[in-house]
Protein backbone atom coordinates (compact mmCIF):
# COMPACT_ATOMS: atom_id res chain seq x y z
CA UNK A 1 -30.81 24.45 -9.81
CA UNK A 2 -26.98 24.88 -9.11
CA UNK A 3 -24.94 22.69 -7.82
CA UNK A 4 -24.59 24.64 -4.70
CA UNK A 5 -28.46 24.70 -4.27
CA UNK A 6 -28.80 20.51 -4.42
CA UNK A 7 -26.18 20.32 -1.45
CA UNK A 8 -27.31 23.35 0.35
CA UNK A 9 -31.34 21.73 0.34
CA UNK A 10 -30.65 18.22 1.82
CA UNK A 11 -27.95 19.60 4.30
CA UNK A 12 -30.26 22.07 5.49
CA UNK A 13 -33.04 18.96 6.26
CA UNK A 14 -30.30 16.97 7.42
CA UNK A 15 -29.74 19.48 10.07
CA UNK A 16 -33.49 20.01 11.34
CA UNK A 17 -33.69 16.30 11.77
CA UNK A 18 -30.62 16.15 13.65
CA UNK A 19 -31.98 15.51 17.86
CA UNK A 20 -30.05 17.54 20.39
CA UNK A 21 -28.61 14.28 22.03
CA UNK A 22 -26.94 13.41 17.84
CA UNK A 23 -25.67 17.05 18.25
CA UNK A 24 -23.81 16.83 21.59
CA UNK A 25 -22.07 13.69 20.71
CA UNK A 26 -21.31 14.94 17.24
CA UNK A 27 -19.53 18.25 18.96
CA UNK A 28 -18.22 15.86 21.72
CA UNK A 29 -16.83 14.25 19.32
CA UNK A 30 -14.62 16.72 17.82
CA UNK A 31 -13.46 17.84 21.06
CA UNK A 32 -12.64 14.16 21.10
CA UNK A 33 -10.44 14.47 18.48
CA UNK A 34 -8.61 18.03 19.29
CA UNK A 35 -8.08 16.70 22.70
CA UNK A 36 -6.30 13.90 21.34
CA UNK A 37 -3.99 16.00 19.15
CA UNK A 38 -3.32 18.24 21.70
CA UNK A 39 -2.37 14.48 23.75
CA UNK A 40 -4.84 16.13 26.59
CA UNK A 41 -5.96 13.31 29.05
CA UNK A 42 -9.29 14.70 29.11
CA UNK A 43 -10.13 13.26 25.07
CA UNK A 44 -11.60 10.04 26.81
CA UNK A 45 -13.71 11.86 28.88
CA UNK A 46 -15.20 13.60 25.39
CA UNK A 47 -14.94 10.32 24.21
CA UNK A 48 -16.66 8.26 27.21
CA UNK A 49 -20.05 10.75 26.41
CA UNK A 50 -19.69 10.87 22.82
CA UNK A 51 -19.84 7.44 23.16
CA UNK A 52 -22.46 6.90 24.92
CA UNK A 53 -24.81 9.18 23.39
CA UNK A 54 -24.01 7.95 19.97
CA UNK A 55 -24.63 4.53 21.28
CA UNK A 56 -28.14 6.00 22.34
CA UNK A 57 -28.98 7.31 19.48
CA UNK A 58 -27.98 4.48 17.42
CA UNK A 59 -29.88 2.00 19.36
CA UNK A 60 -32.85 4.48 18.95
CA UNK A 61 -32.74 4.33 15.15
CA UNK A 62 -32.34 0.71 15.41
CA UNK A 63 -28.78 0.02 14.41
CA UNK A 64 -27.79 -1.86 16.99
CA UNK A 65 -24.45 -3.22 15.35
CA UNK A 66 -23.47 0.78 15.56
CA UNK A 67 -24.92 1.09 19.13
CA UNK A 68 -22.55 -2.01 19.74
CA UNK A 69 -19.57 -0.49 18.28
CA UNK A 70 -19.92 3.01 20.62
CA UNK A 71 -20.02 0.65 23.64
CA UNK A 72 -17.09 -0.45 22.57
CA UNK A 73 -15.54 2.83 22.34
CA UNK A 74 -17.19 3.87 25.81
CA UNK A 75 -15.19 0.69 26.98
CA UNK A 76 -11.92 2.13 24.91
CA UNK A 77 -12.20 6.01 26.50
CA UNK A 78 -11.91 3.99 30.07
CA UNK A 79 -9.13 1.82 28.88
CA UNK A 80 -7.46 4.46 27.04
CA UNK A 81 -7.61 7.19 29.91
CA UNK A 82 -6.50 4.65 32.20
CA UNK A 83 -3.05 4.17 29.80
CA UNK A 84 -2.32 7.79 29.53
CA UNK A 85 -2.80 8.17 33.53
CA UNK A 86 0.52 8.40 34.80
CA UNK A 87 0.57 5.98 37.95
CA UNK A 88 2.81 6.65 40.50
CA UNK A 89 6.79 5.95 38.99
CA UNK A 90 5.50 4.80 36.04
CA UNK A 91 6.42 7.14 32.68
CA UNK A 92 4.25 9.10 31.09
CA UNK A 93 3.29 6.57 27.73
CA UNK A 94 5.05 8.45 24.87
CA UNK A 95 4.12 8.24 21.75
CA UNK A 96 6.08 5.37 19.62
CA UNK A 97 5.74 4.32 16.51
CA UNK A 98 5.48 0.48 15.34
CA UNK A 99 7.54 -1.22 12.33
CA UNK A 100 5.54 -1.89 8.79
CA UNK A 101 5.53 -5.37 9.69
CA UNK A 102 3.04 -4.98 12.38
CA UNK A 103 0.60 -3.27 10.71
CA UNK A 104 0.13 -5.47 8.16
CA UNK A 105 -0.29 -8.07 10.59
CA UNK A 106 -2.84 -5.87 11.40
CA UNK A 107 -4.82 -5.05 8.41
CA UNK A 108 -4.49 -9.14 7.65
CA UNK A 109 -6.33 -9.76 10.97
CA UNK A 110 -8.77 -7.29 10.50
CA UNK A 111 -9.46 -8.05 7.10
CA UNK A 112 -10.10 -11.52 8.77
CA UNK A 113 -12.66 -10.71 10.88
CA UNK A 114 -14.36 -8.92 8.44
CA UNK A 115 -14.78 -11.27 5.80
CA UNK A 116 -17.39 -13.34 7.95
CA UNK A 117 -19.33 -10.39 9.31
CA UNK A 118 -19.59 -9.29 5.43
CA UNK A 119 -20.83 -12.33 4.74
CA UNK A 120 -23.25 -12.59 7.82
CA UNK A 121 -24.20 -8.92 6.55
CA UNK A 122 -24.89 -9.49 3.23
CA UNK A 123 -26.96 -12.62 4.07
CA UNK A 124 -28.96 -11.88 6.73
CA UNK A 125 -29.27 -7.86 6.69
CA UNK A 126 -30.11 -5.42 3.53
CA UNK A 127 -26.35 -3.85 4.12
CA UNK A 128 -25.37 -1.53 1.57
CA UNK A 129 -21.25 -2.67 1.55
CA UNK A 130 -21.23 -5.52 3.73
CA UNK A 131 -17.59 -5.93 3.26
CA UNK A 132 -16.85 -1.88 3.40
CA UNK A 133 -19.17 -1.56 6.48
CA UNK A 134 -17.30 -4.52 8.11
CA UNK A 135 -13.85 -3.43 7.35
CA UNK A 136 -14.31 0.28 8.47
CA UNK A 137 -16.09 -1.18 11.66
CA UNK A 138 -13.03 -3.68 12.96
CA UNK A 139 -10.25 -0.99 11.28
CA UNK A 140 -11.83 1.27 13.43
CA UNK A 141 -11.80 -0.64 16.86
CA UNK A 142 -8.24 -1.26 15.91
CA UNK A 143 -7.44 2.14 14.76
CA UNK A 144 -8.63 3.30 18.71
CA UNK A 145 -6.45 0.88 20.34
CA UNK A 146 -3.92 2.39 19.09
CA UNK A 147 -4.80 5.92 19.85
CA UNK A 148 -4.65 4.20 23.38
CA UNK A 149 -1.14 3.69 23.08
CA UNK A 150 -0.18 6.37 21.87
CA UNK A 151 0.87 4.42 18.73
CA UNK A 152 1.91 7.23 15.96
CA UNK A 153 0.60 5.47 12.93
CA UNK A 154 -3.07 5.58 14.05
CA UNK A 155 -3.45 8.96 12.40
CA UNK A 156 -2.73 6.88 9.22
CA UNK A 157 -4.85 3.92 9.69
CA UNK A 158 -7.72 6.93 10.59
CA UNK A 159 -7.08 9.18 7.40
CA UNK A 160 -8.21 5.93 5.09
CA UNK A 161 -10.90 4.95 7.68
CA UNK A 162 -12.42 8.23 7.56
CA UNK A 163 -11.59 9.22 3.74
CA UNK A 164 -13.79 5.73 2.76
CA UNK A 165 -16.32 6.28 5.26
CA UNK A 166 -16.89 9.79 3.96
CA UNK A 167 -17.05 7.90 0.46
CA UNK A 168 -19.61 5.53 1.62
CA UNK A 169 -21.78 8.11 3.03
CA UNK A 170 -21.62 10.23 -0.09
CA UNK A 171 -23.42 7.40 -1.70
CA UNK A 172 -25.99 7.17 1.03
CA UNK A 173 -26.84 10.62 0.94
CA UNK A 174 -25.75 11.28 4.52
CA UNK A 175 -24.56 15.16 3.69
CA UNK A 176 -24.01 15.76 7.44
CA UNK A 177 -22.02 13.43 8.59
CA UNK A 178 -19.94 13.67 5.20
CA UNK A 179 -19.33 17.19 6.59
CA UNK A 180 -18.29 16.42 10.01
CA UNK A 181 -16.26 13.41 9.01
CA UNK A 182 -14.52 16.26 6.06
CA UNK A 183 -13.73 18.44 9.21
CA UNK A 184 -11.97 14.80 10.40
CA UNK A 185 -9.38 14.74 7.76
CA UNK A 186 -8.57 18.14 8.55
CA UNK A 187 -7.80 17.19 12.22
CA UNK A 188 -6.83 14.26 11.14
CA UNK A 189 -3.86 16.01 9.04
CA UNK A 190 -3.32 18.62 12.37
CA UNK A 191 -3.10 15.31 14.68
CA UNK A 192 -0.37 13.98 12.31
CA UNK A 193 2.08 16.73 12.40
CA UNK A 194 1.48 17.08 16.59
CA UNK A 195 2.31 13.74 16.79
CA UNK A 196 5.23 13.69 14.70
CA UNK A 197 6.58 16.71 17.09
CA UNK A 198 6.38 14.30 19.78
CA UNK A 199 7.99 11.62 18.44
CA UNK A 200 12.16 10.60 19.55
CA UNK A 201 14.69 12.43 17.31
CA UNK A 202 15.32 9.21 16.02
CA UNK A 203 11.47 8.22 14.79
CA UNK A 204 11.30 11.47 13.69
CA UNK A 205 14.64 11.34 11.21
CA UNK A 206 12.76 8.18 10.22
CA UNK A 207 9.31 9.26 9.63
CA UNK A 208 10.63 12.36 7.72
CA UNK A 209 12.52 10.40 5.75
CA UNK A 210 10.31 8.26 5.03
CA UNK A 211 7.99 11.12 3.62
């Protein structure tokens, strides 16, 4: 048997045990995502369903720290449609960019908060990567905030999220979602150079340079 021919077999199961609800959020989620390049108000309303019918799903197959998570994010599509609403005389939020310093207070605090729910995992659950599952979960609730405010560098804090999730599900045999999450770093990549476009001459020069 090729290569080819082991992929092609569990993808093709994969895909007849995938429910119509898994599908919708899956494609809702993509829109997601090319809504947000395109900085189109209407990604949270994607988002807002995806959400919701992820969090469905996931409390269906009894993952309920998943279902959890895609509240969350239903909670996130309000906030973050409610920040790129202009109001009034307010601006329009632009697209900004924050100094090195700030995410590493970041990734400090999340790696904070994941050391005890790695530990809570690995005790009290059969979690494959406590530590991995826990640090792409709170990276990714921060990683969203961001995309809320229109923060540049959350297209770089979602290429690793999404490069060591696709990792992780490799070795879980989850050839589906590897697939759709491989079609993320390709957007991913697209939302990085829209961004950039956006971004004041001067964070531009800098991010350019940088590069």
């Amino acid at each position: 048997m090729s290569t080819l021919e082991a992929l092609a077999r569990p993808l093709a199961a994969a895909w007849h045990q995938t429910g119509r609800t898994e599908l919708l959020a899956a494609v809702l989620a993509v829109a997601y995502l090319l809504l947000a390049i395109r900085q189109s108000i209407l990604c949270w309303l994607a988002a807002f369903v995806s959400s919701c019918l992820y969090a469905w799903v996931m409390a269906g197959a009894h993952l309920y720290m998943e279902a959890g998570l895609n509240v969350f994010y239903a909670a996130m599509a309000v906030y973050g449609f409610s920040q790129w609403r202009a109001r009034g005389t307010r601006a329009e939020l632009a697209v900004h960019r924050w100094p090195l310093r700030k995410h590493l207070t970041a990734l400090l605090l999340v790696m904070a908060l994941a050391a005890p729910c790695a530990l809570l995992l690995h005790r009290y659950t059969a979690a494959a990567s406590p530590f991995l599952d826990a640090m792409i979960t709170w990276s990714s609730v921060f990683a969203t905030w961001l995309v809320a405010r229109k923060v540049y560098e959350n297209w770089h804090w979602w290429l690793v999220i999404d490069s060591v999730s696709l990792c992780l599900y490799v070795t879980r045999r989850l050839y589906l979602t590897v697939l759709l999450f491989a079609l993320y770093l390709v957007l991913i990549v697209v939302g990085l150079r829209a961004w950039r476009a956006s971004l004041p001459p001067a964070a531009a020069r800098a991010e350019a340079h940088a590069r």
